[in-house]
Protein backbone atom coordinates (compact mmCIF):
# COMPACT_ATOMS: atom_id res chain seq x y z
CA UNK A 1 8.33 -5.91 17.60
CA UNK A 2 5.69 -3.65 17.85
CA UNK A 3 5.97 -1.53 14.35
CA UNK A 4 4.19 -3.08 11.10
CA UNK A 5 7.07 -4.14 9.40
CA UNK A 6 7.97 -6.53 12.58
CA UNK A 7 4.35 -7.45 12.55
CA UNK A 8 4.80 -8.31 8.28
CA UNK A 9 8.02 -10.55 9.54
CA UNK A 10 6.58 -12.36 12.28
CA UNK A 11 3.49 -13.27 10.46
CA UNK A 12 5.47 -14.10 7.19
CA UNK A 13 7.25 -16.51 9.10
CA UNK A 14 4.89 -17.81 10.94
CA UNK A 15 2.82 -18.95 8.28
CA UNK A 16 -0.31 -17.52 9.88
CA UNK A 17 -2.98 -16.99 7.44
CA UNK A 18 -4.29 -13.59 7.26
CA UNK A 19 -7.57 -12.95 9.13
CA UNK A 20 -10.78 -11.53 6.91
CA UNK A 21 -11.45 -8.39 7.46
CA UNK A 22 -15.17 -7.84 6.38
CA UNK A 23 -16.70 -4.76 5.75
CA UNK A 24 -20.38 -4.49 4.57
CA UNK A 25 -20.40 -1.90 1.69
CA UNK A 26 -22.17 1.19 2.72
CA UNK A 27 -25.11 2.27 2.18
CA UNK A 28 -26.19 5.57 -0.27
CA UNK A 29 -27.46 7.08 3.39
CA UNK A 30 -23.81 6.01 5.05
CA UNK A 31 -21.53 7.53 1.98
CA UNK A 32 -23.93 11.05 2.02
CA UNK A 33 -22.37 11.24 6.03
CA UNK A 34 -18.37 10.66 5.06
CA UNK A 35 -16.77 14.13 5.25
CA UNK A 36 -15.10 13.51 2.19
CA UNK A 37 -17.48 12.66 0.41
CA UNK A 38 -19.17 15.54 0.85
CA UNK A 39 -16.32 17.75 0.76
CA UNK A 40 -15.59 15.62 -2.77
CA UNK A 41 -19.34 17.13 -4.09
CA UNK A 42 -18.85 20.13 -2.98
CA UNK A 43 -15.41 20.58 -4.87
CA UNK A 44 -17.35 18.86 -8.06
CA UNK A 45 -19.59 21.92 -7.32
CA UNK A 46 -16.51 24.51 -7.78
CA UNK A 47 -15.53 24.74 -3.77
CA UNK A 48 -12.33 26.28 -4.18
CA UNK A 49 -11.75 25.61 -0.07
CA UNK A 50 -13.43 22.22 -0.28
CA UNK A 51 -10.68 21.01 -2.26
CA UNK A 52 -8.01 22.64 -0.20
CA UNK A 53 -9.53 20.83 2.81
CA UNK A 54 -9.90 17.52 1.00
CA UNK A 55 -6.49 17.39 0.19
CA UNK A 56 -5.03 18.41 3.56
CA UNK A 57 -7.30 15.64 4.75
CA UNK A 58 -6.01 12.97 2.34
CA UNK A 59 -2.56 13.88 1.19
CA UNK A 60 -0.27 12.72 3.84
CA UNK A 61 -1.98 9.08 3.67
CA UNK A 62 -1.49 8.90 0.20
CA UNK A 63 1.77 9.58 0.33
CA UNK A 64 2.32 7.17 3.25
CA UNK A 65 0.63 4.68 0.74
CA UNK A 66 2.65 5.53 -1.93
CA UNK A 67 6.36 5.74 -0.11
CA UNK A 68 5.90 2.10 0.69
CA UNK A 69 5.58 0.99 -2.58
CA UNK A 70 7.37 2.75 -4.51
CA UNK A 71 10.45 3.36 -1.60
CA UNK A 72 11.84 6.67 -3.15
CA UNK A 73 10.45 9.55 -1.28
CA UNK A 74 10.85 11.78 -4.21
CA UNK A 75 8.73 9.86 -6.79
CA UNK A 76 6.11 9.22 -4.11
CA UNK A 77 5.94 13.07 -3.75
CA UNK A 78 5.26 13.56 -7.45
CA UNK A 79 2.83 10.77 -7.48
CA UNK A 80 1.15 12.01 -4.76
CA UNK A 81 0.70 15.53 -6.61
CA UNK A 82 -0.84 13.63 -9.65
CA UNK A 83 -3.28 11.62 -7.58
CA UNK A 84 -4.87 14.86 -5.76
CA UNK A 85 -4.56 16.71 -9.19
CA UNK A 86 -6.24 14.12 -11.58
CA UNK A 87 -8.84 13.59 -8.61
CA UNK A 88 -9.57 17.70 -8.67
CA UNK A 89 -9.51 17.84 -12.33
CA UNK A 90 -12.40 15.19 -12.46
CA UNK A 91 -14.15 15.76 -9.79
CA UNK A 92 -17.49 17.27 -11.81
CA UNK A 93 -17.75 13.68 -12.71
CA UNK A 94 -17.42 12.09 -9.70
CA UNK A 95 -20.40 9.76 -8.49
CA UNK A 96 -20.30 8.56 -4.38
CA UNK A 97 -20.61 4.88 -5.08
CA UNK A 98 -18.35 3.35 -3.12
CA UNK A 99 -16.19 5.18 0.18
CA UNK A 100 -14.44 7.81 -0.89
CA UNK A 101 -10.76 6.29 0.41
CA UNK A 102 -12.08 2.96 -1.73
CA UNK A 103 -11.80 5.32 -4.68
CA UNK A 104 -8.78 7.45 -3.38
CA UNK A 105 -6.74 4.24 -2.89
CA UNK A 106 -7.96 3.00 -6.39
CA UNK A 107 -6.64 6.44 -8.27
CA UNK A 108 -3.13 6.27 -5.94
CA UNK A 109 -3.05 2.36 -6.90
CA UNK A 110 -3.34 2.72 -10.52
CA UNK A 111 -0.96 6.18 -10.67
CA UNK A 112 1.35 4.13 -9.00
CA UNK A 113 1.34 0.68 -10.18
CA UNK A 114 1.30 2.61 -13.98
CA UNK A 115 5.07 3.95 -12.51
CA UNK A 116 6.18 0.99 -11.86
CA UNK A 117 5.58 -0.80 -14.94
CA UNK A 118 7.32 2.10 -16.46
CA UNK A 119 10.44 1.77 -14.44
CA UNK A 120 11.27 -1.95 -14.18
CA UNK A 121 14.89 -1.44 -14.68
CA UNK A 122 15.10 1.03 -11.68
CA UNK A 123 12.66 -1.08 -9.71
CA UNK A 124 14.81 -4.39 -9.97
CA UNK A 125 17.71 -1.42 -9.37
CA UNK A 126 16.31 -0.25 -6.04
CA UNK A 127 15.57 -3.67 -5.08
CA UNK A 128 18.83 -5.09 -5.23
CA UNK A 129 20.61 -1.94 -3.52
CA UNK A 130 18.15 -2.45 -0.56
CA UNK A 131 18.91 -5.85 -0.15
CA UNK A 132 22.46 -4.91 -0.04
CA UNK A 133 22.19 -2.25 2.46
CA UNK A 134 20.51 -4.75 4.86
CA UNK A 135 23.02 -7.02 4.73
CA UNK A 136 25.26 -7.81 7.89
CA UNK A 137 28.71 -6.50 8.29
CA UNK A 138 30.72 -9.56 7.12
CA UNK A 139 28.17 -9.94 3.88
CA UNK A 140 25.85 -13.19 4.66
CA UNK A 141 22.97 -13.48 5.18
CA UNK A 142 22.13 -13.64 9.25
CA UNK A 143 21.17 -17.30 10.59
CA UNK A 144 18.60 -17.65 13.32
CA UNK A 145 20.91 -16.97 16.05
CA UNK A 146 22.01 -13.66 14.27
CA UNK A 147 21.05 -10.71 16.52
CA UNK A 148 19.36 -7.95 13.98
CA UNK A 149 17.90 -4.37 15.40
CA UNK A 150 14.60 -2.94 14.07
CA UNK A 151 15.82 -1.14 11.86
CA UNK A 152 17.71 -3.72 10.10
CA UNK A 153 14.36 -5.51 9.92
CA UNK A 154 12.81 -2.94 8.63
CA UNK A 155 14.97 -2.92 5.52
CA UNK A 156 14.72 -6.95 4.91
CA UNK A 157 11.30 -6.88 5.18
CA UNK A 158 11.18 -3.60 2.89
CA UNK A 159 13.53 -5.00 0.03
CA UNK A 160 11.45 -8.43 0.64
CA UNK A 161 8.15 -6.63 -0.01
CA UNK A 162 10.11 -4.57 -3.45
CA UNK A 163 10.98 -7.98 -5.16
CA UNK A 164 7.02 -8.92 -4.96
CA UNK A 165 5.35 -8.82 -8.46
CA UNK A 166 3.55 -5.31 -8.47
CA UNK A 167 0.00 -6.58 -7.69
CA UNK A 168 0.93 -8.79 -4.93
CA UNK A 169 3.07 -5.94 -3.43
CA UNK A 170 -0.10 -3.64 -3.77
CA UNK A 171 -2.70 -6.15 -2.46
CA UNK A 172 -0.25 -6.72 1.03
CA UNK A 173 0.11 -3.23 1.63
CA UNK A 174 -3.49 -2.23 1.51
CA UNK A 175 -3.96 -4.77 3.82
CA UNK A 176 -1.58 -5.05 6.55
CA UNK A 177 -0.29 -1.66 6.22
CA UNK A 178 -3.54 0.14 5.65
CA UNK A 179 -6.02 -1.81 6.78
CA UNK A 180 -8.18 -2.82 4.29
CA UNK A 181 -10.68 -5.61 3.93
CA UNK A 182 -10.44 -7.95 1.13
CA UNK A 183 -13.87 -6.53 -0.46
CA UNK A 184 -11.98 -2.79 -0.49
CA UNK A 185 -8.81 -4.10 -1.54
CA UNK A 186 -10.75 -6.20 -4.35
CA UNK A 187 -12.80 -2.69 -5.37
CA UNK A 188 -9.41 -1.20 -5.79
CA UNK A 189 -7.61 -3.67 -7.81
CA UNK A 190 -10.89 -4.07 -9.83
CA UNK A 191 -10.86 -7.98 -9.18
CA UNK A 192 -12.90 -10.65 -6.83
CA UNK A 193 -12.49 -11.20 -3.28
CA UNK A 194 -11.06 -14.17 -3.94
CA UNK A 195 -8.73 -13.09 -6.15
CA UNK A 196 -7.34 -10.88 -3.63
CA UNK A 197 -6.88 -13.78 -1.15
CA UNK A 198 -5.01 -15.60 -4.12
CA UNK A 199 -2.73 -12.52 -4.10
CA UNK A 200 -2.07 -12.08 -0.24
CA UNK A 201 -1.36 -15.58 -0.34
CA UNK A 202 1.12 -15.88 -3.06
CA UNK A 203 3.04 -13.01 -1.37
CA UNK A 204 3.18 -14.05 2.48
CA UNK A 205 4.55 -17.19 0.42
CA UNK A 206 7.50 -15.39 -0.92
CA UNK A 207 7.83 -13.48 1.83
CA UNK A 208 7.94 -16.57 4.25
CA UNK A 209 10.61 -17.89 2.13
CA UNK A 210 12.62 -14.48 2.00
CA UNK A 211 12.57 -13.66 5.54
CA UNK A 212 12.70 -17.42 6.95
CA UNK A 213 16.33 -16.59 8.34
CA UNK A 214 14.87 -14.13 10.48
CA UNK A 215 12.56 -16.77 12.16
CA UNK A 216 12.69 -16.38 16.38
């Protein structure tokens, strides 16, 4: 099990409690050295090729970021587009106060979880056709004994993580998926530390109940 989504499962299951990942916000001096940071003045400053680089940098992560919470490869795509272009079209305005991802992932987060809340119907839709694909041959549910490949685990745990309510779907992503501490994840969702904790929580909760017929 050696791909995140096994990782998601086991640790779902298993009940374990997420470790802290603590990251001291960095300093004026430490945000003036991030490459895109800079490269994000210098498009503010008209850099036609500065922005071309920026989003070459960027645009397949957001995208990654995107695809897993939205699962439809199309709308990810188009939400992708709107990140990089609302982040261009304001980027005289722009101020380096936090990493530059911290505010990347906060513009993808809030394009994205503004989607979803517009399409609930084809959300709860998507949801219940991915549950169905992942379901054994003879239409139950597999019991412990069950033998399932990766990639049927792969689709449990992704219709799992699609019936999460939006925020706790966004907070478990940024951090097992991308990596995130709970003090980024918090400056993205606009929200405390501990409310993020609250949120990763509540979800490995669901989760643990969703997936517990998976359990080794």
């Amino acid at each position: 099990m050696g791909s995140p989504e096994a990782k998601l499962q086991q640790q779902a299951v298993d009940a374990t409690a997420p470790q802290v990942r603590r990251r001291a916000p960095a300093t004026p001096g430490e945000l003036l050295q991030d490459v895109d940071t800079l490269l994000m003045l210098q498009v503010g400053a008209g850099d036609a090729e500065a922005a071309t680089t920026l989003v070459r940098r960027n645009f397949s992560r957001v995208l990654r970021y995107v695809g897993r919470i939205v699962r439809n490869p199309s709308a990810a795509e188009d939400l992708t587009q709107d990140v990089f272009l609302q982040i261009l079209t304001h980027a005289r305005d722009y101020q380096p106060r936090a990493r530059f991802s911290t505010w990347l992932y906060r513009v993808a987060t809030n394009r994205t979880m503004s989607y979803l809340r517009q399409h609930q119907a084809k959300r709860a839709a998507s949801a219940q056709t991915g549950e169905n694909v992942s379901r054994i041959a003879d239409g139950r549910e597999p019991g412990p004994d069950s033998p399932i490949n990766l990639r049927e685990l792969q689709q449990h745990v992704a219709a799992a993580l699609a019936r999460l309510p939006i925020n706790q779907r966004v907070a478990l992503t940024l951090f097992e998926f991308e990596d995130l501490s709970y003090e980024q994840i918090a400056a993205i969702l606009e929200v405390t530390a501990e409310a993020v904790r609250c949120l990763l929580s509540r979800a490995r909760a669901a989760l643990r109940q969703q997936l517990s017929a998976f359990s080794p």
